[in-house]
N, C-alpha and C. Protein backbone atom coordinates (compact mmCIF):
# COMPACT_ATOMS: atom_id res chain seq x y z
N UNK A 1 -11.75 -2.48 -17.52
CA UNK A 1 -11.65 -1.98 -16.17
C UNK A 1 -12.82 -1.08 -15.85
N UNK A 2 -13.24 -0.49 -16.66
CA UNK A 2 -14.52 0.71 -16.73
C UNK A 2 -15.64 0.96 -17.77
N UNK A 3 -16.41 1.05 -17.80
CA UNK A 3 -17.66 1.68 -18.55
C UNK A 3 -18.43 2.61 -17.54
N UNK A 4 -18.08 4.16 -18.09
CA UNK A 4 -18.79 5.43 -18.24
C UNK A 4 -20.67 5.07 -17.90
N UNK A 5 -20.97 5.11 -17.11
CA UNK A 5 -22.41 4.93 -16.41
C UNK A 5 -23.21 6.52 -17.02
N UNK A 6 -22.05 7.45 -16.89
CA UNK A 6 -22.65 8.58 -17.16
C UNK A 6 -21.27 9.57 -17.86
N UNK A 7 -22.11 10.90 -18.79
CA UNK A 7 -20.91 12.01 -18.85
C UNK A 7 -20.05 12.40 -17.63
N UNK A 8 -18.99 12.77 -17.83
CA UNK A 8 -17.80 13.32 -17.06
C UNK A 8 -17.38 12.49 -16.06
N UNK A 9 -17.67 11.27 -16.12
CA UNK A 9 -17.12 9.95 -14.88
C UNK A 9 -15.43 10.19 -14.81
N UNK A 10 -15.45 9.54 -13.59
CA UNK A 10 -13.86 10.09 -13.37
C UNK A 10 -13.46 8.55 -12.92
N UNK A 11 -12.67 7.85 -13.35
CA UNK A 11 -11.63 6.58 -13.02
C UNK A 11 -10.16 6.46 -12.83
N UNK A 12 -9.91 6.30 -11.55
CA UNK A 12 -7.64 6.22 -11.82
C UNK A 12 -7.91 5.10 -10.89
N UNK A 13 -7.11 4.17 -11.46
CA UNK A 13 -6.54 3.45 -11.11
C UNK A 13 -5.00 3.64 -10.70
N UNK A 14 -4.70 3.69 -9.33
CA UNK A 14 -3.57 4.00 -8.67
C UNK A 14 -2.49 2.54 -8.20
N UNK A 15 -1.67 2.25 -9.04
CA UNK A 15 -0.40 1.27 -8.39
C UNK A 15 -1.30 -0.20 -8.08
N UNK A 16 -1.89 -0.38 -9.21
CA UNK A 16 -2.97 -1.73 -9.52
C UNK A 16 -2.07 -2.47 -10.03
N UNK A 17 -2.76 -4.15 -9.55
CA UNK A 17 -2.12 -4.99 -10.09
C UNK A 17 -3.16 -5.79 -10.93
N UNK A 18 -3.10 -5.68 -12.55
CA UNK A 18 -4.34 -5.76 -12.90
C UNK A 18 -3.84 -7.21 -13.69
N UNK A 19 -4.61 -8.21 -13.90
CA UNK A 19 -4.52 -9.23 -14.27
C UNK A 19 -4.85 -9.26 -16.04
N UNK A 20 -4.71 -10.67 -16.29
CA UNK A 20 -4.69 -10.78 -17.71
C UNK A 20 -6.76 -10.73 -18.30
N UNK A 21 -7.24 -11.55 -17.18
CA UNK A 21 -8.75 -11.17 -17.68
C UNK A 21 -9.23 -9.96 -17.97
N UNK A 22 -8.55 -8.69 -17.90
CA UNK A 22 -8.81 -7.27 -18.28
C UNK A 22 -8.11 -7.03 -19.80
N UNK A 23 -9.82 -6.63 -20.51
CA UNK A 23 -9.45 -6.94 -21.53
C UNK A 23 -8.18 -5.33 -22.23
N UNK A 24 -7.77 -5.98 -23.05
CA UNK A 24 -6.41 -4.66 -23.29
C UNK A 24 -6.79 -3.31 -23.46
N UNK A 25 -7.84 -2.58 -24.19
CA UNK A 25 -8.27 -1.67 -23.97
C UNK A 25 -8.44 -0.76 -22.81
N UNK A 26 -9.32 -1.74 -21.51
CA UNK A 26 -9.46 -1.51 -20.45
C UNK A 26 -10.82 -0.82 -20.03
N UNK A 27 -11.31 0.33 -21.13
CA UNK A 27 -12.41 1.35 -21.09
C UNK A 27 -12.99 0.84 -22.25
N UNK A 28 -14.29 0.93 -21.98
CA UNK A 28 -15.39 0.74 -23.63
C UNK A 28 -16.91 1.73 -23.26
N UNK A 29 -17.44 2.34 -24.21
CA UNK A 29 -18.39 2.75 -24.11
C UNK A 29 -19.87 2.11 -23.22
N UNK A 30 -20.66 2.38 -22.86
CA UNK A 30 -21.69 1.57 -22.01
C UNK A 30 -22.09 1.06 -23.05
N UNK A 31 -22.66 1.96 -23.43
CA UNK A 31 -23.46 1.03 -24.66
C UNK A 31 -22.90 1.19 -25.79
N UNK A 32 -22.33 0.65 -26.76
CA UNK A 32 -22.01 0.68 -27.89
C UNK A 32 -22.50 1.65 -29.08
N UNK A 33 -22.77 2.44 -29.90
CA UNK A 33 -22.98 3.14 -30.42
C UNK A 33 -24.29 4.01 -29.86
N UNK A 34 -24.91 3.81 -28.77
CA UNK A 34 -25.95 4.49 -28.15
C UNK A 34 -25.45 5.23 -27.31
N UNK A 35 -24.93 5.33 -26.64
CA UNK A 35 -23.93 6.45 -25.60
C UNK A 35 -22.42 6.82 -26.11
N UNK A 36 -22.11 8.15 -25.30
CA UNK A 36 -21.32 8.26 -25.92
C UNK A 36 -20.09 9.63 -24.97
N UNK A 37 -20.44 8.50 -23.43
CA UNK A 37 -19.81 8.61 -22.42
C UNK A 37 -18.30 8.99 -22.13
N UNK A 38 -17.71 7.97 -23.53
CA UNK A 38 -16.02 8.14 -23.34
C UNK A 38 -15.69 9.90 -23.77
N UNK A 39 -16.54 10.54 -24.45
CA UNK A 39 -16.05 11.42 -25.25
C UNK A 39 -15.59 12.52 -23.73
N UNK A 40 -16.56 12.48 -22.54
CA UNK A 40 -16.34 13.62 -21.48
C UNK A 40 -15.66 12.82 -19.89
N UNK A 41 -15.44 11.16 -20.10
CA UNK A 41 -15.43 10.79 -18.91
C UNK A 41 -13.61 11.14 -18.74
N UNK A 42 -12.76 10.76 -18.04
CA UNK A 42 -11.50 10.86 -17.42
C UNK A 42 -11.18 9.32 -17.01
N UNK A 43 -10.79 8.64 -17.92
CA UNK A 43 -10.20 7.49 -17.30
C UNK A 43 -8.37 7.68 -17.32
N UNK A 44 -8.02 7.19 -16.29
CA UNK A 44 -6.56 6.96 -16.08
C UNK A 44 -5.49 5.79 -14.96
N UNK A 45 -4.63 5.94 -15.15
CA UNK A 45 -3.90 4.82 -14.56
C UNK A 45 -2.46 5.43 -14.58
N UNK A 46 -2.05 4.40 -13.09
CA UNK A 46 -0.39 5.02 -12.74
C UNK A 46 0.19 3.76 -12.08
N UNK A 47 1.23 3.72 -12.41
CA UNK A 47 1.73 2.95 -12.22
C UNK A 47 1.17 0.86 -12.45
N UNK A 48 0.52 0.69 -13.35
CA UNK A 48 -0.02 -0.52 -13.45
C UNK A 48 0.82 -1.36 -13.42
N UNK A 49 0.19 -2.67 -13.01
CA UNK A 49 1.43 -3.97 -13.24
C UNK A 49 0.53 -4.84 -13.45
N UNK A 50 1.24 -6.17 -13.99
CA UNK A 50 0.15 -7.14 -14.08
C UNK A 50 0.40 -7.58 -15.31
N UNK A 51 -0.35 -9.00 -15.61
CA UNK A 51 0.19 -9.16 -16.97
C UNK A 51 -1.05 -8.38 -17.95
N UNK A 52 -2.39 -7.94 -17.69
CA UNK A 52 -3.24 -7.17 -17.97
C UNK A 52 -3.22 -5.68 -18.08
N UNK A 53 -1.70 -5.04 -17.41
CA UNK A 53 -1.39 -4.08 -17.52
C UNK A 53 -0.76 -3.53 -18.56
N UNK A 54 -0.91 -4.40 -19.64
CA UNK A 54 0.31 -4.03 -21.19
C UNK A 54 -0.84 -4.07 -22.46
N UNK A 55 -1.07 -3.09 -23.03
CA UNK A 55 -1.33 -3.72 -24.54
C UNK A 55 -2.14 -2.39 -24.72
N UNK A 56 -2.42 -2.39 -26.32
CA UNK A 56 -3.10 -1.26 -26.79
C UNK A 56 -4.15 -0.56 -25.84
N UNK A 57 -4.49 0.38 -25.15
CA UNK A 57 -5.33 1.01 -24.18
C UNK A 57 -6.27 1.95 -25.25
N UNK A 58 -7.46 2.41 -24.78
CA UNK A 58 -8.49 2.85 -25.41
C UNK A 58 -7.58 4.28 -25.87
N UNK A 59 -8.34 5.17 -27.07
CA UNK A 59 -7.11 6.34 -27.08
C UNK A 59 -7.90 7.01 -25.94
N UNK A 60 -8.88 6.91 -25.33
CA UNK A 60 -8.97 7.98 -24.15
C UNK A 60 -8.78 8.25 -22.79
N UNK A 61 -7.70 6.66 -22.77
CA UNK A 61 -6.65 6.51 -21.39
C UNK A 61 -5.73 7.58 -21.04
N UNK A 62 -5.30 8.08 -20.02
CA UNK A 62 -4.53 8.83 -19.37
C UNK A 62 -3.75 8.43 -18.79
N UNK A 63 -2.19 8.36 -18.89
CA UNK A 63 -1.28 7.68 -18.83
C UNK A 63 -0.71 8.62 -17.25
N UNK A 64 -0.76 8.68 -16.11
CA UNK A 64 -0.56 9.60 -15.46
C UNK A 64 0.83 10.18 -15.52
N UNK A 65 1.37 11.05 -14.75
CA UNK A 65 3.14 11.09 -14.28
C UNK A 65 3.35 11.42 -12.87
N UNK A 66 4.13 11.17 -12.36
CA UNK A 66 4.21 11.26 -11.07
C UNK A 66 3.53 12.52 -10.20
N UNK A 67 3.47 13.26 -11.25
CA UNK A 67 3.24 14.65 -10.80
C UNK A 67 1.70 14.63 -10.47
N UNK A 68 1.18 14.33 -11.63
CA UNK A 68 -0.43 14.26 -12.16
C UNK A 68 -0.90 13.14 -11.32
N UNK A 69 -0.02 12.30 -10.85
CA UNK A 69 -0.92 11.25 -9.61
C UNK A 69 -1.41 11.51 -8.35
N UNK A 70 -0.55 12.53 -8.09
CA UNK A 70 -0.36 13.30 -6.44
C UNK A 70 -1.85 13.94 -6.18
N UNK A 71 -2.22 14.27 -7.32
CA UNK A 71 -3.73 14.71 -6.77
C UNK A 71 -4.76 13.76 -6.40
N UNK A 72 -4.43 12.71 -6.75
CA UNK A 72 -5.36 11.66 -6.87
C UNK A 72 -4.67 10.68 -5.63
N UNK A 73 -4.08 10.62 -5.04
CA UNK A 73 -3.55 10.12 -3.44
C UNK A 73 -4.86 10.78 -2.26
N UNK A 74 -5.36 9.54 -1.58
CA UNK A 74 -5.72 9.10 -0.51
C UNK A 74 -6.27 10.59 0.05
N UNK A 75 -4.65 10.94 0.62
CA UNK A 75 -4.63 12.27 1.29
C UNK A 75 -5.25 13.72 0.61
N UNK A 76 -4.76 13.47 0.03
CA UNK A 76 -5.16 14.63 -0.96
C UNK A 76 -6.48 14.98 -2.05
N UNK A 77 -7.10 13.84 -2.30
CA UNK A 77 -7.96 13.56 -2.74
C UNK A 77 -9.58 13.30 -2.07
N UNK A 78 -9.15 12.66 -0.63
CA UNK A 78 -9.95 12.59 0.10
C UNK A 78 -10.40 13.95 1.08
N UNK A 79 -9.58 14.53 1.04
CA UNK A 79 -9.66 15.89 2.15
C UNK A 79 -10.53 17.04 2.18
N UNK A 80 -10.76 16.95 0.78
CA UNK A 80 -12.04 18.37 1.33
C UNK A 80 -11.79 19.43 1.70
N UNK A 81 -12.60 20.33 2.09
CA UNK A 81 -12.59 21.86 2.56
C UNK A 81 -11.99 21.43 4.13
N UNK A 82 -12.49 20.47 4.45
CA UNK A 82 -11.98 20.29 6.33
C UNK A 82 -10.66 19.84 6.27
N UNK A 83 -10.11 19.36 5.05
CA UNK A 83 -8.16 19.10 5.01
C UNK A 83 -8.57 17.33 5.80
N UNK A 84 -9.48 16.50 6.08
CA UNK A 84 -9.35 15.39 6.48
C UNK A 84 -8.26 14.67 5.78
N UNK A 85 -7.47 13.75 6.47
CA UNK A 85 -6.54 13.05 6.20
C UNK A 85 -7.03 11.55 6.31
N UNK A 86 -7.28 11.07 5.62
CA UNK A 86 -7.30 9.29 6.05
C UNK A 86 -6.60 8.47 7.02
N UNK A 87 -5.41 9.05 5.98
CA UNK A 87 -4.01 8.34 6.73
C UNK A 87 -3.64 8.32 8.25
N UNK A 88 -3.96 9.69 8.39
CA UNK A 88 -4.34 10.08 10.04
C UNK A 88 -5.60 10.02 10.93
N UNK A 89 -6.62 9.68 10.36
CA UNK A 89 -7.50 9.18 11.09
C UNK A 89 -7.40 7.44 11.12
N UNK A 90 -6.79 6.76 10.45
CA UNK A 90 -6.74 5.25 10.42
C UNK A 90 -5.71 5.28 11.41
N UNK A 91 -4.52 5.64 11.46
CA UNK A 91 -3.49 6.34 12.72
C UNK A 91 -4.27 5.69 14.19
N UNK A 92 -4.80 7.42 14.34
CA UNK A 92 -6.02 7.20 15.38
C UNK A 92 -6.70 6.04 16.00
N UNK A 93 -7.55 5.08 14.98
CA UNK A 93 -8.11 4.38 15.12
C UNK A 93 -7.43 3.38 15.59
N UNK A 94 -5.98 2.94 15.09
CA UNK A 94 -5.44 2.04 15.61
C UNK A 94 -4.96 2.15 17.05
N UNK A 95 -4.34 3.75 17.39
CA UNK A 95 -3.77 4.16 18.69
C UNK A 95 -5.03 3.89 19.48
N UNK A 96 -6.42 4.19 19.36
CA UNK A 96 -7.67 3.92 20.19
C UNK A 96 -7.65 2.84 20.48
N UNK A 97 -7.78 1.79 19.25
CA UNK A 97 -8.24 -0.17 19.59
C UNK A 97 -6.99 -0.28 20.56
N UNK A 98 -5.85 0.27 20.65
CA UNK A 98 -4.63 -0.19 21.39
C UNK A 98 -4.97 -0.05 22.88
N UNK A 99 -5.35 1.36 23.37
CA UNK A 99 -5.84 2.02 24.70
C UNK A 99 -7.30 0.77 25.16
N UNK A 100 -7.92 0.80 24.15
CA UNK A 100 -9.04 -0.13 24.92
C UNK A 100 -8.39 -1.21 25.82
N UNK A 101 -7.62 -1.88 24.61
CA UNK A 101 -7.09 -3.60 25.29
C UNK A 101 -6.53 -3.97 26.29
């Protein structure tokens, strides 16, 4: 699902439906004994499904919990110092295309 491009990379996979071509691990180093990316990056996952979603995972997967996902939601994640909401600007956008027509 991932290879670490650089230290401290951050990956969640949120309520994925991940197929069987993902290999079981999921995370591997970029380069194989030349980097050594996994040791600071953050990979994780919540809620997976799929038949690619089962089997031995790298040990430096993060298994989320409901709790630990909430930061990583749309809203909350996307918002910033200005509190932007996605959810409510896609809202918007739709109430606008409606007024044009």
């Amino acid at each position: 699902m991932g290879r670490p491009w650089r230290p401290f990379a951050t990956v969640v996979f949120l309520n994925t439906d991940i197929q069987a071509t993902i290999e079981p691990a999921a995370w591997r180093e970029w380069h194989p004994g030349e980097t050594h990316s996994l040791d600071t990056a953050f990979y994780a996952e919540y809620h997976s499904v799929g038949s690619g979603a089962t089997g031995p995972r790298d040990p430096h997967t993060h298994i989320l919990s409901d709790a630990d996902a909430q930061q990583f939601l749309p809203a909350k994640f996307l918002a910033g110092a200005d509190a932007w909401n996605p959810e409510v600007s896609r809202q918007v956008a739709h109430a606008t295309a409606g007024e044009k027509q």
